[in-house]
PDB file of N, CA and C in Angstrom:
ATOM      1  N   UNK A   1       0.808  -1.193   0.000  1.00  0.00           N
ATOM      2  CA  UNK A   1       0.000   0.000   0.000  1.00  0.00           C
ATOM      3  C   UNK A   1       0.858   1.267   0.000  1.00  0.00           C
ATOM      4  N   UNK A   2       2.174   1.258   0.556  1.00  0.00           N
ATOM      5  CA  UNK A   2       3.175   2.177   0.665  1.00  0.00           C
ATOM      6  C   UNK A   2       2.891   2.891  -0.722  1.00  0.00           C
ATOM      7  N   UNK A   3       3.612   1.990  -1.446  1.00  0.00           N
ATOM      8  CA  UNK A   3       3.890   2.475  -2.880  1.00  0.00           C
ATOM      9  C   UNK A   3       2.922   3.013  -3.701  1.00  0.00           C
ATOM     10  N   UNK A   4       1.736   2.726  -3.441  1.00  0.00           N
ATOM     11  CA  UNK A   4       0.266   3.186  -4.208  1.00  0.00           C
ATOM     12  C   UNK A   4      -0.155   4.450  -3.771  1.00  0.00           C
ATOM     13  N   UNK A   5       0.183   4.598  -2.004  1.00  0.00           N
ATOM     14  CA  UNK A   5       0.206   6.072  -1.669  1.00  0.00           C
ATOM     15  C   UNK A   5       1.181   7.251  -2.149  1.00  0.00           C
ATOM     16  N   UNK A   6       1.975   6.386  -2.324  1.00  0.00           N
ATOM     17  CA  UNK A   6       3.318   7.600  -3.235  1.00  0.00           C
ATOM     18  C   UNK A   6       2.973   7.599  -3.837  1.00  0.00           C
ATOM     19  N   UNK A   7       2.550   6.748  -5.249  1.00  0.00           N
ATOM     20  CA  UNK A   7       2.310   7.528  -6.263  1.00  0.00           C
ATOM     21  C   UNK A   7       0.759   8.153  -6.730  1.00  0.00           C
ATOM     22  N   UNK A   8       0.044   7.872  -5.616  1.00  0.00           N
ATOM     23  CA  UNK A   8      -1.093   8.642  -5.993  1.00  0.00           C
ATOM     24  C   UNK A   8      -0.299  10.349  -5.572  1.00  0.00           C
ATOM     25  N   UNK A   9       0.235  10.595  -4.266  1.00  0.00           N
ATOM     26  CA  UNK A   9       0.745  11.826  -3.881  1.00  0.00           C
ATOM     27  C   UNK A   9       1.889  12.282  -5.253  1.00  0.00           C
ATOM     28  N   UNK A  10       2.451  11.550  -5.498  1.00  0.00           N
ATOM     29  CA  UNK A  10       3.293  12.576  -6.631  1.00  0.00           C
ATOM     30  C   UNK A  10       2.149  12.554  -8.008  1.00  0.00           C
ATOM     31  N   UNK A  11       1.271  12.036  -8.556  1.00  0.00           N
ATOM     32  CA  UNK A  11       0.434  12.031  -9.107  1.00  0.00           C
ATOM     33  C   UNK A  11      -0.686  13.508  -9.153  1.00  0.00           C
ATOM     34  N   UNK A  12      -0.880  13.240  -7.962  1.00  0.00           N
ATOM     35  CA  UNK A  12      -1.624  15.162  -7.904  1.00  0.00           C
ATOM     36  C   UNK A  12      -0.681  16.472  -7.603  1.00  0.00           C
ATOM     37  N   UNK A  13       0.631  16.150  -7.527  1.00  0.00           N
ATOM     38  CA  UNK A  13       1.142  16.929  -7.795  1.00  0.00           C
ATOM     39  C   UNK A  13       1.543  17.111  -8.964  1.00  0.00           C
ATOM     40  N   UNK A  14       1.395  16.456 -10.504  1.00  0.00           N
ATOM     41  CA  UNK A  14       1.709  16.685 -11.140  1.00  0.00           C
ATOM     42  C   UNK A  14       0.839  17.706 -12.139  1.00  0.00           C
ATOM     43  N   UNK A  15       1.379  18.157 -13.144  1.00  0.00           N
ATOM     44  CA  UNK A  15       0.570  19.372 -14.044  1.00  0.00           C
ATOM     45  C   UNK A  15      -0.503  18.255 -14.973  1.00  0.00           C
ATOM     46  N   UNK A  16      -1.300  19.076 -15.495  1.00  0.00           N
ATOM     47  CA  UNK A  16      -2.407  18.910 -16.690  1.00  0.00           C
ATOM     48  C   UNK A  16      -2.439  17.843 -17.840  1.00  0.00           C
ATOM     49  N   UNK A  17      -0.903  18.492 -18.500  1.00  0.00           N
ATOM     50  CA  UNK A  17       0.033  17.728 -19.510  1.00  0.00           C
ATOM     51  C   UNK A  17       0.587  16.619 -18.844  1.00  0.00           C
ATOM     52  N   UNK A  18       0.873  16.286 -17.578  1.00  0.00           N
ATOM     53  CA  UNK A  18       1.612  15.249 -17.018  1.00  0.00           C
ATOM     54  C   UNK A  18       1.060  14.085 -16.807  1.00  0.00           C
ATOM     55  N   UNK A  19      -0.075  14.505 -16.184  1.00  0.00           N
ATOM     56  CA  UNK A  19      -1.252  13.800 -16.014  1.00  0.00           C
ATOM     57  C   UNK A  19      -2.194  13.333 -17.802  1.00  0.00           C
ATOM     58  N   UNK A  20      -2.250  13.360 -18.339  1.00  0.00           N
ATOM     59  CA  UNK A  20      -2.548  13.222 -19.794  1.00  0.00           C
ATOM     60  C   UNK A  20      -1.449  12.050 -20.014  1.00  0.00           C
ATOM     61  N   UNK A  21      -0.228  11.911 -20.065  1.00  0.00           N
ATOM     62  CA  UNK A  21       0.825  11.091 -20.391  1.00  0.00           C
ATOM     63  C   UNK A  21       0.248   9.799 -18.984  1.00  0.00           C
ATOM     64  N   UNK A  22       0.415   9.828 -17.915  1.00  0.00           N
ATOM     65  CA  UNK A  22       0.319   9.123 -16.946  1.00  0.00           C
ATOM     66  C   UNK A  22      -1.220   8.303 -17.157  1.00  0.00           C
ATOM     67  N   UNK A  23      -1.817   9.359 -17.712  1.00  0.00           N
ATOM     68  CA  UNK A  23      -3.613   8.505 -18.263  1.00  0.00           C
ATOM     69  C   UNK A  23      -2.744   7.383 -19.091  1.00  0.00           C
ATOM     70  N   UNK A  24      -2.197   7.931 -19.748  1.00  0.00           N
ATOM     71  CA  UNK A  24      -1.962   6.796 -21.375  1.00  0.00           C
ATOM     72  C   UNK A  24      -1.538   5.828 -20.863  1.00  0.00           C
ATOM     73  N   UNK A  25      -0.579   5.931 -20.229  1.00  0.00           N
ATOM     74  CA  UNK A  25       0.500   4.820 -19.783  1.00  0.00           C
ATOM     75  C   UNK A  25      -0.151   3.945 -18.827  1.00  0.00           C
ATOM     76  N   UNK A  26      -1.279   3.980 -18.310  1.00  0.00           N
ATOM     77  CA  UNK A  26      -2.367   3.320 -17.221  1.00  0.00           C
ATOM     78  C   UNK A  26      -2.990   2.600 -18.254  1.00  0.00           C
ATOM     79  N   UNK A  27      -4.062   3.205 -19.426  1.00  0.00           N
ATOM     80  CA  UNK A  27      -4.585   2.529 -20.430  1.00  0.00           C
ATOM     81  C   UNK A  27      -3.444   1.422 -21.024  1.00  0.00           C
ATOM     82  N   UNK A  28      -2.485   2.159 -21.106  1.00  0.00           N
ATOM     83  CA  UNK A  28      -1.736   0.979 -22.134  1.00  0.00           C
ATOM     84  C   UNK A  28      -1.768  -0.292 -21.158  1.00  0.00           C
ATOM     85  N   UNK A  29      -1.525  -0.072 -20.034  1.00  0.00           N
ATOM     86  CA  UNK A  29      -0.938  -0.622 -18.863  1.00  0.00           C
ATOM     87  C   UNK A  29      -1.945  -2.135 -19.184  1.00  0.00           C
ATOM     88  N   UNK A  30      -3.517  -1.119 -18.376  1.00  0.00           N
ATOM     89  CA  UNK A  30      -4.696  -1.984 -18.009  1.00  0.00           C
ATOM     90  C   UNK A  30      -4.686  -3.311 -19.698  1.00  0.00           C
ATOM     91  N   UNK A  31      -4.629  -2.355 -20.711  1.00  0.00           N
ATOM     92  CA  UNK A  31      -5.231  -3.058 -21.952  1.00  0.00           C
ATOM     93  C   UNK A  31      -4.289  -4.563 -22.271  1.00  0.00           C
ATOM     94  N   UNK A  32      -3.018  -4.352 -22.032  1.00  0.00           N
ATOM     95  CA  UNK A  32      -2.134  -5.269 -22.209  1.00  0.00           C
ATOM     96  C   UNK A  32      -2.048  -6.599 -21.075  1.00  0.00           C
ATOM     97  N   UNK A  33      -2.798  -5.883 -20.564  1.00  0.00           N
ATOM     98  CA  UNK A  33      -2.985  -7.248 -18.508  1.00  0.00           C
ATOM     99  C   UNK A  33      -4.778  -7.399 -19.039  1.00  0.00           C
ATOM    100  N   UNK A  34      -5.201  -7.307 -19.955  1.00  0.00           N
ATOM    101  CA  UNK A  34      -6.990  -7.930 -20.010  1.00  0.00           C
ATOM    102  C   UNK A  34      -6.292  -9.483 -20.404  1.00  0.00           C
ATOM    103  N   UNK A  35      -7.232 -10.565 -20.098  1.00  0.00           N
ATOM    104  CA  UNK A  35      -7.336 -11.951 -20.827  1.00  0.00           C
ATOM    105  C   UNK A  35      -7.610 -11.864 -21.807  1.00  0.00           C
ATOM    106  N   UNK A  36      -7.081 -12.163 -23.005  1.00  0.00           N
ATOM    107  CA  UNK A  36      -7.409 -12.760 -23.906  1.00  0.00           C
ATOM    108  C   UNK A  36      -8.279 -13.812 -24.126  1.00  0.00           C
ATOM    109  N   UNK A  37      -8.657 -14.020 -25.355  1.00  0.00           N
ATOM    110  CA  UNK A  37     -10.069 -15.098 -25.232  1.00  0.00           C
ATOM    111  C   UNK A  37      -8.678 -16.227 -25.451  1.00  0.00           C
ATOM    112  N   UNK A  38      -8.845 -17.452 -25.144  1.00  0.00           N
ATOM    113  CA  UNK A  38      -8.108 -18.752 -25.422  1.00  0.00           C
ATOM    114  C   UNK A  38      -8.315 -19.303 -26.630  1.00  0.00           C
ATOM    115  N   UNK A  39      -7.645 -19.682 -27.490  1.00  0.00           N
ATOM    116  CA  UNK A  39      -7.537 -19.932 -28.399  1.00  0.00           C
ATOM    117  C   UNK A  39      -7.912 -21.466 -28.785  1.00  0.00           C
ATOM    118  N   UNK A  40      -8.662 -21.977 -29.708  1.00  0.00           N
ATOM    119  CA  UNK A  40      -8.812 -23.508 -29.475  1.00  0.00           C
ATOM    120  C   UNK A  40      -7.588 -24.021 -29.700  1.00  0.00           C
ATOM    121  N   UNK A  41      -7.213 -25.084 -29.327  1.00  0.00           N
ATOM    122  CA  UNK A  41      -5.609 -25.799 -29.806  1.00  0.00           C
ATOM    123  C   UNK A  41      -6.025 -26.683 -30.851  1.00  0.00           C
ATOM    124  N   UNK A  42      -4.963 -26.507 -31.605  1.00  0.00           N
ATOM    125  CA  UNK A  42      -5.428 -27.543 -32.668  1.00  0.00           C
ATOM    126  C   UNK A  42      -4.386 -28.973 -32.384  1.00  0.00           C
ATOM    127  N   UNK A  43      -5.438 -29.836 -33.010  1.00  0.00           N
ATOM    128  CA  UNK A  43      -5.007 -31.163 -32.371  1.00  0.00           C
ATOM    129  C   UNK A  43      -4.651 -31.794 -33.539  1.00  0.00           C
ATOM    130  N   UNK A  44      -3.423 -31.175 -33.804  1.00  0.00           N
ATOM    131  CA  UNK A  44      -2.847 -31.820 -35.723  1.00  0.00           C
ATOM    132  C   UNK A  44      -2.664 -33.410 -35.304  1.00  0.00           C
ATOM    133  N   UNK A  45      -2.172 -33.968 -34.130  1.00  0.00           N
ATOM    134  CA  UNK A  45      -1.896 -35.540 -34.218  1.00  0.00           C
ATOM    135  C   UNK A  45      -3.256 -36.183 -34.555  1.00  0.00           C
ATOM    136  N   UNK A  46      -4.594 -35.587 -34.477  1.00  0.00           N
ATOM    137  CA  UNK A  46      -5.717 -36.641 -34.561  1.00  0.00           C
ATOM    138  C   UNK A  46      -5.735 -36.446 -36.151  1.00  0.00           C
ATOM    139  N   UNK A  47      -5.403 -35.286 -36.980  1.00  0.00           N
ATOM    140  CA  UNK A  47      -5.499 -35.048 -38.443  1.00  0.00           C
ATOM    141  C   UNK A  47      -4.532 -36.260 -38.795  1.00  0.00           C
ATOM    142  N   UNK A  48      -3.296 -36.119 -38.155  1.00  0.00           N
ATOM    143  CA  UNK A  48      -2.353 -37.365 -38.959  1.00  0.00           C
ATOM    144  C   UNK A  48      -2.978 -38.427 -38.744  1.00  0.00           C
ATOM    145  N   UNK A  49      -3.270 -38.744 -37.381  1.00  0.00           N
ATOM    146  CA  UNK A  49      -3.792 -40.049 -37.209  1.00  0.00           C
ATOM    147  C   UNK A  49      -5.179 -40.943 -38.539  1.00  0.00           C
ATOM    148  N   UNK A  50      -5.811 -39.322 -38.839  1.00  0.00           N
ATOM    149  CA  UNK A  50      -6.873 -40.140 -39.844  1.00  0.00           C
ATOM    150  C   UNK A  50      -6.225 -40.113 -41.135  1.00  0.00           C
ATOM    151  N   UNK A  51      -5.239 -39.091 -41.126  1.00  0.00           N
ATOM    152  CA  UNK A  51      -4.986 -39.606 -42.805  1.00  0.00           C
ATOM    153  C   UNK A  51      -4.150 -40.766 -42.689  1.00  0.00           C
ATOM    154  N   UNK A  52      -3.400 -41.463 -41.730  1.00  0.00           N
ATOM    155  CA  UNK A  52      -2.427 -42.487 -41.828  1.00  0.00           C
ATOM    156  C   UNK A  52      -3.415 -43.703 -41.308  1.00  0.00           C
ATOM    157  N   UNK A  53      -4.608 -43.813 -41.022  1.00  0.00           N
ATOM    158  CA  UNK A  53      -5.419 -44.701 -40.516  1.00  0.00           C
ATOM    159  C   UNK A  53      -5.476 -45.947 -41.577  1.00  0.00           C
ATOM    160  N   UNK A  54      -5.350 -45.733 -42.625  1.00  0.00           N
ATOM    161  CA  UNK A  54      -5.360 -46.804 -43.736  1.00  0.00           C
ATOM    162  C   UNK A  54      -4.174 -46.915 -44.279  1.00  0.00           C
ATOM    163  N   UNK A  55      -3.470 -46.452 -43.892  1.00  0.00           N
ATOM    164  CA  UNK A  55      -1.822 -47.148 -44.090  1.00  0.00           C
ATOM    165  C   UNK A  55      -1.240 -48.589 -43.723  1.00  0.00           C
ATOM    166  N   UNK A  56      -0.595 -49.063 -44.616  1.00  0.00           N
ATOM    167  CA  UNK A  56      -0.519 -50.493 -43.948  1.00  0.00           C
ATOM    168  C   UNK A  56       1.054 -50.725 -44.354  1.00  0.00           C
ATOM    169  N   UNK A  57       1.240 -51.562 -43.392  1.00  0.00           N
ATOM    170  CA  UNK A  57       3.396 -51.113 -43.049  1.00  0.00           C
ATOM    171  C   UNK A  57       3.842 -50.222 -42.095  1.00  0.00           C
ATOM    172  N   UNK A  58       5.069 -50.698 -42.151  1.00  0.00           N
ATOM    173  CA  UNK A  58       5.709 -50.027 -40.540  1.00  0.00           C
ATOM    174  C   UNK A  58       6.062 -48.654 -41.524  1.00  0.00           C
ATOM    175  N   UNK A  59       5.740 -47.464 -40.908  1.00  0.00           N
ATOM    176  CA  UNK A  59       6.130 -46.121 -41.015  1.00  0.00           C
ATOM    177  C   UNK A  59       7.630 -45.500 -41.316  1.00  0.00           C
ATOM    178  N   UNK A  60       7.750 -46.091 -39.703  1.00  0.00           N
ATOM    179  CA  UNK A  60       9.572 -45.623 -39.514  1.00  0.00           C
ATOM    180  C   UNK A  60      10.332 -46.107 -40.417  1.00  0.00           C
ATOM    181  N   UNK A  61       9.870 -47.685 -41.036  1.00  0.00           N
ATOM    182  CA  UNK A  61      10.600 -48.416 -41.410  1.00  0.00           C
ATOM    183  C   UNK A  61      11.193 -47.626 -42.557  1.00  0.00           C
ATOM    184  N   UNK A  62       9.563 -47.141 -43.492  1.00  0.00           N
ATOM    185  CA  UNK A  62       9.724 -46.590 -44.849  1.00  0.00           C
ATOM    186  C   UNK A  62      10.081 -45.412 -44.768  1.00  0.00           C
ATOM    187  N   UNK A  63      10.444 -44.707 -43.614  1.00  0.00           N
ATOM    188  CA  UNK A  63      10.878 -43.506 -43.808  1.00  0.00           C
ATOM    189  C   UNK A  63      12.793 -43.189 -43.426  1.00  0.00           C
ATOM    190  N   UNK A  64      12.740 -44.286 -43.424  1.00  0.00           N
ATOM    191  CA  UNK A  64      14.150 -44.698 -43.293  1.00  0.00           C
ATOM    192  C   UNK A  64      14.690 -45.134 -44.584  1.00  0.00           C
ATOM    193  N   UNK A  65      13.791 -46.172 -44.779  1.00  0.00           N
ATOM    194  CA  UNK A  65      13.960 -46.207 -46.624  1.00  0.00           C
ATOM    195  C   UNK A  65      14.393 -45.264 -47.339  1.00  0.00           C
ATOM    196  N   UNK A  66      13.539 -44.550 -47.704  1.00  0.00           N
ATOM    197  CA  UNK A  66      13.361 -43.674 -47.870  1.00  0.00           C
ATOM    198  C   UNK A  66      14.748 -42.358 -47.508  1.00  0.00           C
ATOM    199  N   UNK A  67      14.920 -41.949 -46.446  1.00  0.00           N
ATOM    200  CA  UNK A  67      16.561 -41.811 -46.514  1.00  0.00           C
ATOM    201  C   UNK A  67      17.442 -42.052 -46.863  1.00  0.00           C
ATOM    202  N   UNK A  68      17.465 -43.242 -46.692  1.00  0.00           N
ATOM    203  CA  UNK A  68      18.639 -44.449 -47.224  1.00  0.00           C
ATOM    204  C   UNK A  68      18.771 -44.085 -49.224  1.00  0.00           C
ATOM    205  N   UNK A  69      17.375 -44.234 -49.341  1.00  0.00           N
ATOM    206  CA  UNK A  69      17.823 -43.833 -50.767  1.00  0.00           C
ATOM    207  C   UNK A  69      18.392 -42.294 -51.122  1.00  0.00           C
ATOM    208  N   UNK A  70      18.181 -41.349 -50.746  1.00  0.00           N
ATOM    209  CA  UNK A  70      18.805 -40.285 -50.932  1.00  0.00           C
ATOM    210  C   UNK A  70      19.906 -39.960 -50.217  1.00  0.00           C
ATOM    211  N   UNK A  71      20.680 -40.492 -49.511  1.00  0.00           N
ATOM    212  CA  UNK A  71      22.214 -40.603 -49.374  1.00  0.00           C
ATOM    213  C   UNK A  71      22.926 -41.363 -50.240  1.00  0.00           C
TER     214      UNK A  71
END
């Protein structure tokens, strides 16, 4: 509470113009500390999962293959 009383006291001591800058910097303050809405997460492993659902063979295997040939 210390600190909130100081600066309300140097606060009314300040001029017109000072106070105008000290508004802004409160708005900026407040606007940047609101919640945001949450974002849905996207759940890309269930997308892979359905496009690889009818795959048949080991994965790793062929993607090793698959290396192997381009070295």
């Amino acid at each position: 509470m210390i600190l909130r009383e100081q600066l309300i006291k140097e606060i009314e001591q300040l001029p017109p113009m000072q106070l105008i800058i000290v508004q802004n910097v409160v708005q900026t303050l407040t606007r940047h500390t609101q919640y945001q809405p949450v974002k849905e997460k996207r759940k890309g492993y269930l997308d892979t999962r359905k496009a690889l659902a009818n795959y048949q063979g080991n994965l790793s295997d062929d993607i090793i293959r698959e290396r192997e040939e381009r070295i």
